[in-house]
Protein backbone atom coordinates (compact mmCIF):
# COMPACT_ATOMS: atom_id res chain seq x y z
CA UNK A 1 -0.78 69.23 -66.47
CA UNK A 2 -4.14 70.75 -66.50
CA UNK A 3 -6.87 68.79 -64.60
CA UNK A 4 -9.76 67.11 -66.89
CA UNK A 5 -13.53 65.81 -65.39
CA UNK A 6 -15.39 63.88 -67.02
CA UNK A 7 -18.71 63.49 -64.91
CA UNK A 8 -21.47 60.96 -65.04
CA UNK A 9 -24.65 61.36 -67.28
CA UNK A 10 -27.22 63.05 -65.26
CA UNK A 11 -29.92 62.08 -68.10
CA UNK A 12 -29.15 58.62 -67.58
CA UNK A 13 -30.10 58.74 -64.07
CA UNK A 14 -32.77 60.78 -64.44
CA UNK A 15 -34.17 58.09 -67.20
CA UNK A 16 -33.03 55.53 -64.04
CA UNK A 17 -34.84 57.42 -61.44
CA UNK A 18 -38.09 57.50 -63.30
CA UNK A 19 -38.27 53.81 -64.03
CA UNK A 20 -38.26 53.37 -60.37
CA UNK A 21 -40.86 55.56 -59.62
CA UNK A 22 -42.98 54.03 -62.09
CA UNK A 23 -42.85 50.77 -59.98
CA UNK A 24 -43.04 52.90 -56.93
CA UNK A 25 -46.57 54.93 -57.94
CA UNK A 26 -47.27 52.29 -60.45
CA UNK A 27 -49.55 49.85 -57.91
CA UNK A 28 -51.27 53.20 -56.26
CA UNK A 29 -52.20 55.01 -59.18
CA UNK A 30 -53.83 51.30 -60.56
CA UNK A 31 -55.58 50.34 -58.08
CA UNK A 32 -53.44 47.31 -57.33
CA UNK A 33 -54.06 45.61 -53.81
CA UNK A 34 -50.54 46.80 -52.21
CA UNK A 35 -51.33 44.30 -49.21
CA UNK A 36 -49.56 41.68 -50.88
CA UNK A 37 -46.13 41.12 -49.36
CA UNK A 38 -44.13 40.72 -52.44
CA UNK A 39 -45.72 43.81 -53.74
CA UNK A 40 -44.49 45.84 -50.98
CA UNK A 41 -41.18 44.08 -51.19
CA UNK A 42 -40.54 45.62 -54.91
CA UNK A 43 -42.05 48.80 -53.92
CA UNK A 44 -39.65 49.02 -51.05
CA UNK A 45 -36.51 48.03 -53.38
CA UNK A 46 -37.45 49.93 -55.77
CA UNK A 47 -37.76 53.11 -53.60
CA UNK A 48 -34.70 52.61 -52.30
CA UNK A 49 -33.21 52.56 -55.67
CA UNK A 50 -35.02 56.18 -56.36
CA UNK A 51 -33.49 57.52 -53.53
CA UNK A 52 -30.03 56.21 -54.70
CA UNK A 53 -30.18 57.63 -58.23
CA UNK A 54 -31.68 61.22 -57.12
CA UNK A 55 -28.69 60.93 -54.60
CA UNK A 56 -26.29 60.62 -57.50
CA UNK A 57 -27.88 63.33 -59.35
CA UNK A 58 -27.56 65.81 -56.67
CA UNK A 59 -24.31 64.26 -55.77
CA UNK A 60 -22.68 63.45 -59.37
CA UNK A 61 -20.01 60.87 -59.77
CA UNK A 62 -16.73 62.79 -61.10
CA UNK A 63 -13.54 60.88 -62.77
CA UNK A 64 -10.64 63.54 -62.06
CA UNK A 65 -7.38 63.47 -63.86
CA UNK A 66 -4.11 65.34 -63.03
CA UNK A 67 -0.01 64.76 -63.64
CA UNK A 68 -0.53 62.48 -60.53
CA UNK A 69 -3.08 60.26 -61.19
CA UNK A 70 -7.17 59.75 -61.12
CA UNK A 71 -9.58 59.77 -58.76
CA UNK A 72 -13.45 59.00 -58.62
CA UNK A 73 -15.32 60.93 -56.29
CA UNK A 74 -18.96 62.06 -55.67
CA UNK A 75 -21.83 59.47 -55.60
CA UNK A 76 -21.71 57.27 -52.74
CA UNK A 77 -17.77 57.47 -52.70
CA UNK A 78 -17.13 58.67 -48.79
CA UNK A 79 -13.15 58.53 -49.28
CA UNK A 80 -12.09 59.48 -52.93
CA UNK A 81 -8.73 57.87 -53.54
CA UNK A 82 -5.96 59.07 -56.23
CA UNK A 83 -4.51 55.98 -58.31
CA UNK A 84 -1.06 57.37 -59.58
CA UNK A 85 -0.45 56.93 -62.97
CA UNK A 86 2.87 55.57 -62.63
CA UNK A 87 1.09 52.25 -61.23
CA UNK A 88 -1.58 51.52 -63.93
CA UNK A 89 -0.44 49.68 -66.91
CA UNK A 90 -3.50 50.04 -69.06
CA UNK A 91 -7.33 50.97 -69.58
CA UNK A 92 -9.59 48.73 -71.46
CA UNK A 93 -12.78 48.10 -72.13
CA UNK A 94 -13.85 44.92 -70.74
CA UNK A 95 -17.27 42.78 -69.81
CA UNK A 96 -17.45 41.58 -65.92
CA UNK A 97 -20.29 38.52 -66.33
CA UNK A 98 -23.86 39.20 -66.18
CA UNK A 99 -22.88 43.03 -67.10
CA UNK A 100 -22.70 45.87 -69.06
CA UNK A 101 -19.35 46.91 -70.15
CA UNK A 102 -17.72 48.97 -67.87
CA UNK A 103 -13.95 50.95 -67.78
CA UNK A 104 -11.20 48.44 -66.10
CA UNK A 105 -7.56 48.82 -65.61
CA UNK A 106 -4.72 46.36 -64.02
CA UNK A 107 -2.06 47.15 -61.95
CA UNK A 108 2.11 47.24 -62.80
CA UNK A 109 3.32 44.11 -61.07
CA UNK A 110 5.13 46.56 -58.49
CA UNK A 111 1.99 48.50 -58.01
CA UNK A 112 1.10 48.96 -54.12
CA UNK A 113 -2.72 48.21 -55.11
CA UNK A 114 -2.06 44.92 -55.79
CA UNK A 115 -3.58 42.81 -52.70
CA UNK A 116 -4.83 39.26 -53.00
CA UNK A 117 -8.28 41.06 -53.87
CA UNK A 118 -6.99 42.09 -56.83
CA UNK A 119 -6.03 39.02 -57.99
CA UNK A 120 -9.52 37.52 -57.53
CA UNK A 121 -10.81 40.57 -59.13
CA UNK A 122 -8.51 39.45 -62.25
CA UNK A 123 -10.72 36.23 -62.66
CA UNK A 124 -13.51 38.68 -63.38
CA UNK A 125 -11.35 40.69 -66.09
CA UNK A 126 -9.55 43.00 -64.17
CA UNK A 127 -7.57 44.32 -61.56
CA UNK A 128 -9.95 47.15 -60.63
CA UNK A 129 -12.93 49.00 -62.80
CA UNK A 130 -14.85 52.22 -62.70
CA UNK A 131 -18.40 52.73 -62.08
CA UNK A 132 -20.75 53.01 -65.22
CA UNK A 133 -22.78 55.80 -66.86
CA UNK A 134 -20.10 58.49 -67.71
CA UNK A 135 -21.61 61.03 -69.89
CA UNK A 136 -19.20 59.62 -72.84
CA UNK A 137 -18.97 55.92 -73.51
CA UNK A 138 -16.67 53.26 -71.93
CA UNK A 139 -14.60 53.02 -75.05
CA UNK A 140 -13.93 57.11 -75.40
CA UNK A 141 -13.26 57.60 -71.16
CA UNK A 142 -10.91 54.31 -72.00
CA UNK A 143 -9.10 55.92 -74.58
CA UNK A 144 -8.98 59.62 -72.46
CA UNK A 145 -7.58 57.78 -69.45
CA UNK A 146 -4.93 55.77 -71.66
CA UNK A 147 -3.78 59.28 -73.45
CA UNK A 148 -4.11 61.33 -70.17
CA UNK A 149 -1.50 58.23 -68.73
CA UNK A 150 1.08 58.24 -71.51
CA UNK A 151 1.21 62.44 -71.47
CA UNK A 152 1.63 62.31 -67.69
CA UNK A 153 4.22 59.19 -67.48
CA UNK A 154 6.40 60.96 -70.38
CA UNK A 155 6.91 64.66 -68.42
């Protein structure tokens, strides 16, 4: 089978990485008194989530699928691991609390991932999930994954 990528929205991030460096430049270019402690505190955080996001711009999150399986890679993901088909029992869409929806799939009963991690992930929704902002929406790179799984399982 051919491989497919689908990659994360770079727009998204760039709309991310601009919000932070409003609250970054924001107290400068006002003339806000940046001694306060709190103050810093947010700039700080905030900073550090501008240097995230231009990481993962230069660095893109990518959701490869072959016969074998999927893997996520790029990002902040040091060691990209392949999830084989053949152990996934289904995609869905699904809503972890105080969150966006996000891509999550469970394990086959047999499956090797399952750990006793997994089952407190299960409480949440599911047995695992992908990260969010894919250039196409949870629903459609739901849907992909499912069809990508039933073509590979059936050859």
């Amino acid at each position: 089978m051919k491989t497919t990528v689908i990659t994360v929205s770079r727009i998204k991030y760039l709309l991310l990485l601009a919000m932070s460096l409003v609250f970054v430049v924001g107290p400068f270019a006002s003339g806000m008194d940046v001694d306060d402690v709190v103050l810093q505190l947010c700039i700080g955080l905030f900073g550090l989530c501008a240097v995230a996001f231009a990481w993962v711009i230069i660095h893109p999150m990518r959701l490869h699928m072959n016969g074998e399986g999927f893997r996520v890679e790029g990002g902040f993901i040091r060691r990209p691991k392949l999830v084989r088909w053949s152990e996934v029992d289904s995609f869905f869409v699904f809503q972890p609390p105080r969150s966006g929806r996000i891509v999550g799939y469970n394990f086959k009963p047999d499956s090797r991932h399952v750990t006793s991690m997994t089952k407190v992930n299960r409480a949440f929704g599911a047995d695992a999930g992908l990260p969010r902002g894919w250039s196409k929406s949870p629903d459609a790179v739901a849907a992909e994954l499912n069809a990508y799984r039933e073509r590979a399982t059936r050859s």
